[in-house]
Protein backbone atom coordinates (compact mmCIF):
# COMPACT_ATOMS: atom_id res chain seq x y z
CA UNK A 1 23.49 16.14 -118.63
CA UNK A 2 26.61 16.99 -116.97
CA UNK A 3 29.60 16.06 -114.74
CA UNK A 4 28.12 16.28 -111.31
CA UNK A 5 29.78 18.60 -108.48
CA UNK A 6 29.61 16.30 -105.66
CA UNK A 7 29.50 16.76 -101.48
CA UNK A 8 30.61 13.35 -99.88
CA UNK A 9 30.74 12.53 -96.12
CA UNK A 10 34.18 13.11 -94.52
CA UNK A 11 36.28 9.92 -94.47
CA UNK A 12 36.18 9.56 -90.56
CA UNK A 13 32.66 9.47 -90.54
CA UNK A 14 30.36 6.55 -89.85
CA UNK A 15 28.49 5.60 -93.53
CA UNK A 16 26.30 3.24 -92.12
CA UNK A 17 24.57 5.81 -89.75
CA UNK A 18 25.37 8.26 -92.29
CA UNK A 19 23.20 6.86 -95.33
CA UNK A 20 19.62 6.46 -94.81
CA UNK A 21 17.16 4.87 -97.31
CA UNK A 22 14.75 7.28 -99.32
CA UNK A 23 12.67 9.82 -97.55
CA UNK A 24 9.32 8.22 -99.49
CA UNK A 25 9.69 4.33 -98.52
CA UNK A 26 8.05 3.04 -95.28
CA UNK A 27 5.51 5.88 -95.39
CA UNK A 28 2.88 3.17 -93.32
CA UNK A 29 5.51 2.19 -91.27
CA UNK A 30 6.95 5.23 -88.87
CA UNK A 31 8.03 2.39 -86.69
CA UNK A 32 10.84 2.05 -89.16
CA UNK A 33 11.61 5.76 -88.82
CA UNK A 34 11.94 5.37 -85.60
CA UNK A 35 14.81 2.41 -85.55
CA UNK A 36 16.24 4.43 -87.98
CA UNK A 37 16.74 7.75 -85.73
CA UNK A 38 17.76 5.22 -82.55
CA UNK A 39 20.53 3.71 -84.81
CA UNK A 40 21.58 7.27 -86.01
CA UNK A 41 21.45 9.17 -82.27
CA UNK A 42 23.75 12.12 -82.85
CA UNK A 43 25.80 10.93 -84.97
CA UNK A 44 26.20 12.70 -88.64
CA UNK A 45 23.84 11.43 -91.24
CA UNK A 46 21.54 12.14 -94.00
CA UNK A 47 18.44 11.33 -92.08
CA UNK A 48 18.97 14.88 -90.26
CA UNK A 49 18.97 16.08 -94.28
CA UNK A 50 15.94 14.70 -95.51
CA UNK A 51 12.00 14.87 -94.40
CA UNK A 52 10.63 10.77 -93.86
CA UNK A 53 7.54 11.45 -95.57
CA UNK A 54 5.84 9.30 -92.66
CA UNK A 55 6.11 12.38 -91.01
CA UNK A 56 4.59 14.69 -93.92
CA UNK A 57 1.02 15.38 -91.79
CA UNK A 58 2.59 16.20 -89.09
CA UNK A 59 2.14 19.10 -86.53
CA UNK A 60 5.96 20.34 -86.42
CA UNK A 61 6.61 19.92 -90.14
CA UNK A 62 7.66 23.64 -90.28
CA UNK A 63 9.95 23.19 -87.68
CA UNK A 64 11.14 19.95 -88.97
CA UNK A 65 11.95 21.99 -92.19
CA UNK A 66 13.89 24.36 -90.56
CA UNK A 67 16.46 21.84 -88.80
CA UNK A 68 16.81 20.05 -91.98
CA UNK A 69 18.07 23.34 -93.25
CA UNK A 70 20.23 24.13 -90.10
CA UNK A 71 21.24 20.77 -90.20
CA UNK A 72 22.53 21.10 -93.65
CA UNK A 73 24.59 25.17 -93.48
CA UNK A 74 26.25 23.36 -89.72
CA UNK A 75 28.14 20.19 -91.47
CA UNK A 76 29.04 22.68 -94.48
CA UNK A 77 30.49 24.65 -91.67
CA UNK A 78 31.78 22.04 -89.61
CA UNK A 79 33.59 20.52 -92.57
CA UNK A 80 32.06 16.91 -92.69
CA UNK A 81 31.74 17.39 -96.12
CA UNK A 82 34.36 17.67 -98.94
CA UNK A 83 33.70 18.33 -102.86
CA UNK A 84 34.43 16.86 -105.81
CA UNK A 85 33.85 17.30 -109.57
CA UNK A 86 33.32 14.42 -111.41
CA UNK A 87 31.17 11.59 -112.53
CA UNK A 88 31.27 8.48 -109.46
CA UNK A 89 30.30 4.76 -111.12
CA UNK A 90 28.01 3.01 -107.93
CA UNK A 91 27.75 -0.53 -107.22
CA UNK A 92 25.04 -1.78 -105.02
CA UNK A 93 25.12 -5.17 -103.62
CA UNK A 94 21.62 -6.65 -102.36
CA UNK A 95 22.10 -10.78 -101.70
CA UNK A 96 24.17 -11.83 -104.64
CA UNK A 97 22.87 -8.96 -107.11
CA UNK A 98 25.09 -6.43 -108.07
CA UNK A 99 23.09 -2.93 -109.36
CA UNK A 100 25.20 -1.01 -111.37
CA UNK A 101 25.18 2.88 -111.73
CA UNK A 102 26.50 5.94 -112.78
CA UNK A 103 26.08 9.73 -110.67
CA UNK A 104 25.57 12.91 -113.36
CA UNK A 105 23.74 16.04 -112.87
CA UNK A 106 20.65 16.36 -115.23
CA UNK A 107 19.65 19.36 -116.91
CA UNK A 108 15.74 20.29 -115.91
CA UNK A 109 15.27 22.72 -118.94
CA UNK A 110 15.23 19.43 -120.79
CA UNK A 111 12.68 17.45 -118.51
CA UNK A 112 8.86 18.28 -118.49
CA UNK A 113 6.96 15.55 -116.19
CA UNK A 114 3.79 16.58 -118.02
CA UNK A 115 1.58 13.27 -119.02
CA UNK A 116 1.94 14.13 -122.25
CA UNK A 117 5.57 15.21 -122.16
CA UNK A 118 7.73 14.62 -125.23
CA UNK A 119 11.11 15.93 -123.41
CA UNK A 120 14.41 14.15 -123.11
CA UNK A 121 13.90 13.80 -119.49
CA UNK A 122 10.43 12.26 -119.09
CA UNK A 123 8.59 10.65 -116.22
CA UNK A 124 7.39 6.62 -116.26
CA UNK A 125 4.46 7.70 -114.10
CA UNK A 126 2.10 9.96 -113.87
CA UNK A 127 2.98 13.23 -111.18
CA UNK A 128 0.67 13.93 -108.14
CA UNK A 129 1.23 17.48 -108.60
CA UNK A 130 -0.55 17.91 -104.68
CA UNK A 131 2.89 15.60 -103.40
CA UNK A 132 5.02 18.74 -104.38
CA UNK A 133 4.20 21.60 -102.07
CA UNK A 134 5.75 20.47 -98.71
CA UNK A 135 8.48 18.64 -101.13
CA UNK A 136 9.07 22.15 -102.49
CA UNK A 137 9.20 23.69 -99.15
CA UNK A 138 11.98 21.41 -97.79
CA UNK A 139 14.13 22.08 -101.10
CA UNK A 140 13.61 26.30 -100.96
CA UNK A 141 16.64 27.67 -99.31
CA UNK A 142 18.50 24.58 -99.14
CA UNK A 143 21.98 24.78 -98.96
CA UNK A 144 22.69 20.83 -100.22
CA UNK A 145 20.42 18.75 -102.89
CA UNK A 146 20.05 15.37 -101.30
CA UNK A 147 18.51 13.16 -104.09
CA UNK A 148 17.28 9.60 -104.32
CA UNK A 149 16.33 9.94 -107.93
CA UNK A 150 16.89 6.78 -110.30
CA UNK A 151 16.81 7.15 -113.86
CA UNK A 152 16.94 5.04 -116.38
CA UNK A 153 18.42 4.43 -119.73
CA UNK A 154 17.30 1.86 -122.53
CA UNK A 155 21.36 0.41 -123.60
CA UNK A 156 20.86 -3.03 -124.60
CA UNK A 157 24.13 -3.12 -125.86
CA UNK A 158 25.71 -2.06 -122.37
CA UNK A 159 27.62 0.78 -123.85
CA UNK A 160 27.37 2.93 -120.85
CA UNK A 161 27.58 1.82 -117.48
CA UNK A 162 28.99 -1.67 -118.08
CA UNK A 163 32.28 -0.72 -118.93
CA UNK A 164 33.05 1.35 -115.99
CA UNK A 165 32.17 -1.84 -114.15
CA UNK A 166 34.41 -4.21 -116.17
CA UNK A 167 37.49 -1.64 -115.28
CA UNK A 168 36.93 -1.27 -111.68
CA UNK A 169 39.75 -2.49 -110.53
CA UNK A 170 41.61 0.60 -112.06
CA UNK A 171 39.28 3.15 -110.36
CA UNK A 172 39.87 5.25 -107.04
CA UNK A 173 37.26 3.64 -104.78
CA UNK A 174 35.60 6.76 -102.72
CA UNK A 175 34.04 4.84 -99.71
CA UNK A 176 32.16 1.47 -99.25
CA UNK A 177 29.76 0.40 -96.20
CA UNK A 178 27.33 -1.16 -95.40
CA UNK A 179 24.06 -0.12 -95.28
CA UNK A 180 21.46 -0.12 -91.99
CA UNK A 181 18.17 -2.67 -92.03
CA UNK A 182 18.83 -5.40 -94.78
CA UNK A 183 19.82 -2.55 -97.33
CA UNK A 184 23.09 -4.79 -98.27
CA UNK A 185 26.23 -2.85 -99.41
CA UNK A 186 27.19 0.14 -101.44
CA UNK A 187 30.60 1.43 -103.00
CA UNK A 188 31.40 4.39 -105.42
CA UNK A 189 34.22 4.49 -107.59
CA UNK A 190 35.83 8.10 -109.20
CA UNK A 191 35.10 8.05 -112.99
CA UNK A 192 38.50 9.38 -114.81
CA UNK A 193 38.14 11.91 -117.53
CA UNK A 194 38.65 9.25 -120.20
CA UNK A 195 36.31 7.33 -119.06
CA UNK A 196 33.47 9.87 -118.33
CA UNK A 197 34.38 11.06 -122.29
CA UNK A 198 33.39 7.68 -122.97
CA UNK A 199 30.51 6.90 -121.21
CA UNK A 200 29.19 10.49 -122.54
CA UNK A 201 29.93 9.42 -126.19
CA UNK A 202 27.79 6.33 -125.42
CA UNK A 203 24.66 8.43 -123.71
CA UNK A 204 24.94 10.88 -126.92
CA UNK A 205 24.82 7.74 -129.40
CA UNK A 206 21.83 6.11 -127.12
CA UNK A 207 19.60 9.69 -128.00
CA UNK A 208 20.61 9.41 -131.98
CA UNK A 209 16.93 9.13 -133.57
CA UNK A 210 17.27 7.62 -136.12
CA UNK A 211 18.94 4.19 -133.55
CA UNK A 212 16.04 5.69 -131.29
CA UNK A 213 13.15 4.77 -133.44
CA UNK A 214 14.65 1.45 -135.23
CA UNK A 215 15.12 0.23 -130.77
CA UNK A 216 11.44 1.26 -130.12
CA UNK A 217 9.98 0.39 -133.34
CA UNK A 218 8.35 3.86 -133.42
CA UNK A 219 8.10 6.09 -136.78
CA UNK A 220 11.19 8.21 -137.45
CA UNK A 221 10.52 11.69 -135.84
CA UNK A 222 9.48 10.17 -132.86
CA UNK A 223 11.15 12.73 -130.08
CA UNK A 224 13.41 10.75 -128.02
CA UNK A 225 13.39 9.48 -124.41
CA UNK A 226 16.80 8.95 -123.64
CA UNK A 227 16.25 9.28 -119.83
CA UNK A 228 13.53 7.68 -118.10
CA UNK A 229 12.69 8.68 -114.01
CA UNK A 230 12.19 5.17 -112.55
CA UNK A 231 12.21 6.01 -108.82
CA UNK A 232 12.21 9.48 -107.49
CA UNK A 233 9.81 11.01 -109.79
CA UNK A 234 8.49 13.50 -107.29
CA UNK A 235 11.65 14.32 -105.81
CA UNK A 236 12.57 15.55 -109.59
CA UNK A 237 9.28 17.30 -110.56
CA UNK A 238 10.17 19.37 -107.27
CA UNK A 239 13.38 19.88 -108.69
CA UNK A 240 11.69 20.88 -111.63
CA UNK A 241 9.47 23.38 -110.03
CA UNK A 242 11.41 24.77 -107.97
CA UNK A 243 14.03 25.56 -110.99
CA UNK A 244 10.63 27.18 -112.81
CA UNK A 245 10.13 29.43 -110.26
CA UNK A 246 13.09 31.14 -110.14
CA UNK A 247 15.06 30.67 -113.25
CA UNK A 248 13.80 34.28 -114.06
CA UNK A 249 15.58 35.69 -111.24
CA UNK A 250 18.92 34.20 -110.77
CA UNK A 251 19.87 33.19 -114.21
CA UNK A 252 20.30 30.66 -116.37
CA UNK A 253 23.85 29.03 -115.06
CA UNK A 254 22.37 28.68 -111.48
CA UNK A 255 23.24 25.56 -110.02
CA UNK A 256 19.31 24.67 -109.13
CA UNK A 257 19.03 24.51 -113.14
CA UNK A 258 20.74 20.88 -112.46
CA UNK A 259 19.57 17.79 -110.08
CA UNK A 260 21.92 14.79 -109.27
CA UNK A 261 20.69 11.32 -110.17
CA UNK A 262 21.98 7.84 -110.28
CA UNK A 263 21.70 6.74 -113.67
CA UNK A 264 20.92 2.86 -114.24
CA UNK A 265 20.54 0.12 -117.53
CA UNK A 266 17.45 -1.00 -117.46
CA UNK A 267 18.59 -4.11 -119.00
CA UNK A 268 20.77 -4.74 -115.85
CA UNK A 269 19.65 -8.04 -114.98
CA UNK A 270 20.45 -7.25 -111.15
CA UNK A 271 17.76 -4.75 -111.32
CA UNK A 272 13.91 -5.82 -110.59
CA UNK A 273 10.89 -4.85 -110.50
CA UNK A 274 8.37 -4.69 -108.00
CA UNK A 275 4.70 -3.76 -107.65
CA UNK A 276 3.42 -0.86 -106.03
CA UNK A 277 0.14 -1.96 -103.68
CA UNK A 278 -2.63 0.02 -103.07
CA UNK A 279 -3.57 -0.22 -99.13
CA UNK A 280 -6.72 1.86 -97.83
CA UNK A 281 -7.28 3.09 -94.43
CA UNK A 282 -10.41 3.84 -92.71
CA UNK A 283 -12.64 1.92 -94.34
CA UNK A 284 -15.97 2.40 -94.29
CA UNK A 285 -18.52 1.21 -97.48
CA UNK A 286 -18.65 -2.14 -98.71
CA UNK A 287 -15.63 -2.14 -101.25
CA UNK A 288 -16.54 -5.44 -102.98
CA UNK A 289 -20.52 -4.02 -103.82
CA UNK A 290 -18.46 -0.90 -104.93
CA UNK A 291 -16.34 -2.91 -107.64
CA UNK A 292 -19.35 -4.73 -108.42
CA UNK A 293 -21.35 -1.52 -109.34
CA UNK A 294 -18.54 0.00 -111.36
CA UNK A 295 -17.36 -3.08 -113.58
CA UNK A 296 -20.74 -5.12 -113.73
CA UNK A 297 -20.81 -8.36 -115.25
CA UNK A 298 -16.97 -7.42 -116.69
CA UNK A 299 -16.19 -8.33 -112.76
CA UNK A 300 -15.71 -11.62 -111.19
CA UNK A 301 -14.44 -12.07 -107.34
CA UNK A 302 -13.16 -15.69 -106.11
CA UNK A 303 -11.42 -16.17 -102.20
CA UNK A 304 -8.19 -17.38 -101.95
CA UNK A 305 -7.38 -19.90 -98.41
CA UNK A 306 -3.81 -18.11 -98.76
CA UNK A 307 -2.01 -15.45 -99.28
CA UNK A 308 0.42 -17.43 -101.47
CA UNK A 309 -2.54 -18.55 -103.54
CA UNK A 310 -3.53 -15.03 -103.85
CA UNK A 311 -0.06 -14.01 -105.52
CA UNK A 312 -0.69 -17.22 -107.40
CA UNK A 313 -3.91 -16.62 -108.90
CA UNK A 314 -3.13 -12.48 -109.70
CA UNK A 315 -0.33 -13.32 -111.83
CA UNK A 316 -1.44 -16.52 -113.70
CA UNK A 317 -4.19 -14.22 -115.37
CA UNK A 318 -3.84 -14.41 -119.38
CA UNK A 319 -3.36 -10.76 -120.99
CA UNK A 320 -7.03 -10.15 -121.61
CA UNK A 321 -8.41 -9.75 -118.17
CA UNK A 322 -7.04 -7.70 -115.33
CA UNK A 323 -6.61 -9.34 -111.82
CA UNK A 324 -5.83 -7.98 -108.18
CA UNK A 325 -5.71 -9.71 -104.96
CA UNK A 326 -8.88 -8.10 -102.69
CA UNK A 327 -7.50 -7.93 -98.70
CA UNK A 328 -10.07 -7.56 -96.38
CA UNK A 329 -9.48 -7.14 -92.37
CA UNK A 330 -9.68 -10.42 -90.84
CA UNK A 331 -6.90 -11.56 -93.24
CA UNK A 332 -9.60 -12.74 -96.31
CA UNK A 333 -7.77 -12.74 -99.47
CA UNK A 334 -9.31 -12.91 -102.45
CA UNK A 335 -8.65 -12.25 -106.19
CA UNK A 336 -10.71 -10.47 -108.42
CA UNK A 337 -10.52 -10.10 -112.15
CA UNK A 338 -12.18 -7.16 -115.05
CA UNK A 339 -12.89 -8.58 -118.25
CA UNK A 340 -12.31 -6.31 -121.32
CA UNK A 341 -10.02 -3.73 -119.91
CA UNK A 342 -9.73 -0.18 -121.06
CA UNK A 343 -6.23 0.37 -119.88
CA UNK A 344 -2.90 -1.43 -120.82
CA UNK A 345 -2.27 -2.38 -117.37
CA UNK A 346 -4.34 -3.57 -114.79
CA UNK A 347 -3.20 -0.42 -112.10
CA UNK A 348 -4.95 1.90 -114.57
CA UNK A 349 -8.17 -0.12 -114.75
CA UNK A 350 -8.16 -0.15 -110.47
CA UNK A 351 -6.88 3.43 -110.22
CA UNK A 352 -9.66 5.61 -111.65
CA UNK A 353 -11.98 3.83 -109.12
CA UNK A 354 -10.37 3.90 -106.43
CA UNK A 355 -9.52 7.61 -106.90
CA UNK A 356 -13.30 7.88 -107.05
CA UNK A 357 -13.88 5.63 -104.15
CA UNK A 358 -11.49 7.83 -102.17
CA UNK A 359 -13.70 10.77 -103.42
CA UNK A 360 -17.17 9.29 -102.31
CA UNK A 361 -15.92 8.82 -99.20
CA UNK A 362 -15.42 5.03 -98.58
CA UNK A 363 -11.65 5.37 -96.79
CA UNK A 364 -10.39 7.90 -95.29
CA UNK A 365 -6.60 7.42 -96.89
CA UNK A 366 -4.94 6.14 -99.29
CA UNK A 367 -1.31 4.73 -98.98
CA UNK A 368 1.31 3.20 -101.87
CA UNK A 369 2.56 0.14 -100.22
CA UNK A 370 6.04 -2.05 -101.33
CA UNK A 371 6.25 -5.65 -100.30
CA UNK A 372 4.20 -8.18 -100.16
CA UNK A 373 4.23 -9.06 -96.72
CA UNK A 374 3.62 -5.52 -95.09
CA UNK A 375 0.60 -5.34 -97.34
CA UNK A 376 -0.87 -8.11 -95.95
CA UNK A 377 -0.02 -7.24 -92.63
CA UNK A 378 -1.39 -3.73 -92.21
CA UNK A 379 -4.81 -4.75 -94.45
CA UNK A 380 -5.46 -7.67 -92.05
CA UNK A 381 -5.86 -4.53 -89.14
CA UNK A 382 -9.97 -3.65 -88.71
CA UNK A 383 -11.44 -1.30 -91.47
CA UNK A 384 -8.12 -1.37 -93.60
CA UNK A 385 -8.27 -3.04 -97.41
CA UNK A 386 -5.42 -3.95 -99.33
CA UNK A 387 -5.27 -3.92 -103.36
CA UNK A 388 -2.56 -6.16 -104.27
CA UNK A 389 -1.28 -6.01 -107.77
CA UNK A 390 1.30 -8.22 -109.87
CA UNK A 391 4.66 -7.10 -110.56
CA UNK A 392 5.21 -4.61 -114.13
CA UNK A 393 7.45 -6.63 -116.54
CA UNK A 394 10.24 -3.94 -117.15
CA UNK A 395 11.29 -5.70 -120.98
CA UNK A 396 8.58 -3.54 -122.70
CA UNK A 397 8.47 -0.57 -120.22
CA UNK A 398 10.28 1.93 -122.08
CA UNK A 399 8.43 0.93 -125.09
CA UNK A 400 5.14 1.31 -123.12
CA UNK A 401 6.00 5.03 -122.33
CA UNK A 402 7.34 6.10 -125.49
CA UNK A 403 3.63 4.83 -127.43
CA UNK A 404 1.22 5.85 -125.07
CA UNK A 405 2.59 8.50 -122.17
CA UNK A 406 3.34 8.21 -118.35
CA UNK A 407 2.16 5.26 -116.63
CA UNK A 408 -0.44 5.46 -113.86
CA UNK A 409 1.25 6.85 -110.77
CA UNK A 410 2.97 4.26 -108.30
CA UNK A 411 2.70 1.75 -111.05
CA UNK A 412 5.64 -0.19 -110.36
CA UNK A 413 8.90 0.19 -108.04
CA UNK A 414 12.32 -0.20 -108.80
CA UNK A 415 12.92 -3.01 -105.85
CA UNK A 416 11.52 -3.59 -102.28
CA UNK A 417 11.97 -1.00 -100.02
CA UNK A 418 15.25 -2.07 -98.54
CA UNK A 419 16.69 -2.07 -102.16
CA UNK A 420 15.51 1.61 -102.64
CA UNK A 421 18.46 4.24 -102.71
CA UNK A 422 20.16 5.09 -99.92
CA UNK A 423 21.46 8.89 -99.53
């Protein structure tokens, strides 16, 4: 890692049309998109920056590309942009939670996203390599890196980040604003040199191995994770790709070689996880007789009269059966449950078959939906299903992906979607 080099809005421009929540939340709902670009208009913003990945199938996504790139060389012309070196400590305010951060660059020669990857820089979840290509396409040729990446670091101790939030008050505050749609507030604050040489002191102690196995209770020679991706996984294997394919060519000390991320504690207690719901469109075979086929007499299936006793019944399941609420057009919850699971986590027993469900045809596509509420809604619309699974507990996360790999993809999200990072 590094001291980032930083592009921030001019100071006479509008942050709350400016920032714009990450290009991979509300991918069901384009109707959100679509407030979003009437409460922009003309004005400067990051939405012109990024690609809404509701709009990823789309006809003009080449020409979409293309403005994003315009878009990006016409403000570095136009000046709306001015630079600055240094770390910037970020405080985002959601209800009365503060989420506490801190903006570095990361170096990709020391992250491999790889299942099986052992690197510094390691993914949580597993990488759907296929998500990349129109990712990759947006990022070629791009003058300006606009990241929503989230990474996080295991500092029970709160050597880090915490401090820079205890002295606030004697940093330069850079802007504040609010943020569009129920996103709540943001601020960043410059990081002094002293304080950066602290908080890098800290990140060097946190990836000692020797204090790296005695925190994970893993055998000494264990190769550390001293960053974890928690959101924006794909955004940084494109990062990571990109950098691959072209490292040979320009040079080691290119700036590609480095992506910006907010780092965060994990043991923030403002920060919460969420579950990641699966929601299928175009239904067409008899999902229930499907499950039934593929667990046996492992499976059970009860209805629910409510949503709420749904949620209820999902996450009052002891460890040693896997449950999921079952959403069925018509608005029929119920909850089913898999005796003697193979995987740790009950979004690894569902995925495999639903992946093979997918494959044999039974819906047409597959969607990774946050909130509660929106899943219900859009799986209560004819020949849509929703999969609703119970929150990941984030205590022995870490732990989970130093023993036994990545975690299933879309296995858990760092907040809702209006807590997501805005750019």
């Amino acid at each position: 890692f590094r001291l980032p080099r930083i592009c921030l809005p001019r100071r006479d421009i509008d942050l709350k049309k400016w920032a714009v929540v990450a290009c991979d939340q509300y991918t069901s709902e384009p109707q959100y998109w679509r407030e979003v670009e009437r409460e922009v208009g003309d004005a400067p913003s990051s939405l012109h920056l990024i690609f809404p990945e509701a709009y990823l199938g789309s006809a003009d996504a080449p020409a979409r590309i293309q403005r994003i790139q315009q878009a990006m060389r016409s403000y570095l012309a136009d000046g709306l942009l001015y630079e600055r070196e240094g770390a910037i400590y970020v405080e985002r305010s959601i209800g009365k939670r503060i989420r506490r951060g801190l903006m570095l660059e990361l170096d990709l020669e020391h992250y491999d996203f790889g299942k099986a990857s052992t690197s510094l820089i390691r993914p949580t979840e597993g990488t759907m390599v296929e998500r990349l290509a129109p990712r990759i396409e947006v990022r070629r040729g791009a003058e300006l890196e606009v990241p929503h990446v989230l990474v996080l670091i295991d500092d029970p101790g709160n050597t880090v980040i915490e401090p820079l939030g205890a002295a606030r008050e004697t940093l330069h505050k850079l802007y504040e604003s609010d943020l569009m749609f129920g996103g709540g507030r943001i601020a960043g604050y410059a990081v002094d040199a002293a304080a950066a040489a602290r908080a890098f002191r800290a990140l060097h102690a946190l990836g000692d191995p020797q204090e790296f196995a005695r925190l994970h209770h893993v055998p000494p020679g264990t190769p550390v994770l001293l960053f974890a991706v928690g959101d924006g996984n794909h955004s940084l294997a494109t990062a990571k790709s990109l950098w691959d394919s072209i490292k040979g060519s320009v040079g080691m000390d290119h700036p590609s070689r480095y992506a910006l991320v907010e780092v965060e504690n994990i043991h923030d207690p403002a920060l919460e996880f969420a579950p990641i719901h699966r929601l299928l469109f175009g239904v067409t075979a008899d999902i229930r007789q499907a499950l039934a086929e593929s667990f046996g007499s492992r499976l059970s299936c009860t209805d629910a009269p409510t949503a709420a006793a749904m949620r209820e019944r999902v996450n009052a399941v002891d460890e040693s059966r896997h449950a999921a609420g079952l959403i069925d057009p018509g608005a029929r919850f119920s909850v089913i449950e898999i005796s003697s699971p193979s995987s740790t986590l009950a979004v690894g027993t569902l995925q495999p078959f639903i992946d093979r469900f997918m494959e044999q045809g039974g819906a047409t596509y597959l969607d990774y939906v946050h909130g509660d509420d929106v899943l219900e809604r859009l799986a209560s619309s004819d020949a849509n299903v929703g999969i609703h699974l119970a929150p990941v507990s984030k205590a022995n996360l870490l732990r989970m992906v130093v023993r036994e790999g990545a975690l299933p993809r879309k296995t858990f999200s760092m907040g809702e979607a209006n807590e997501k990072r805005f750019y």
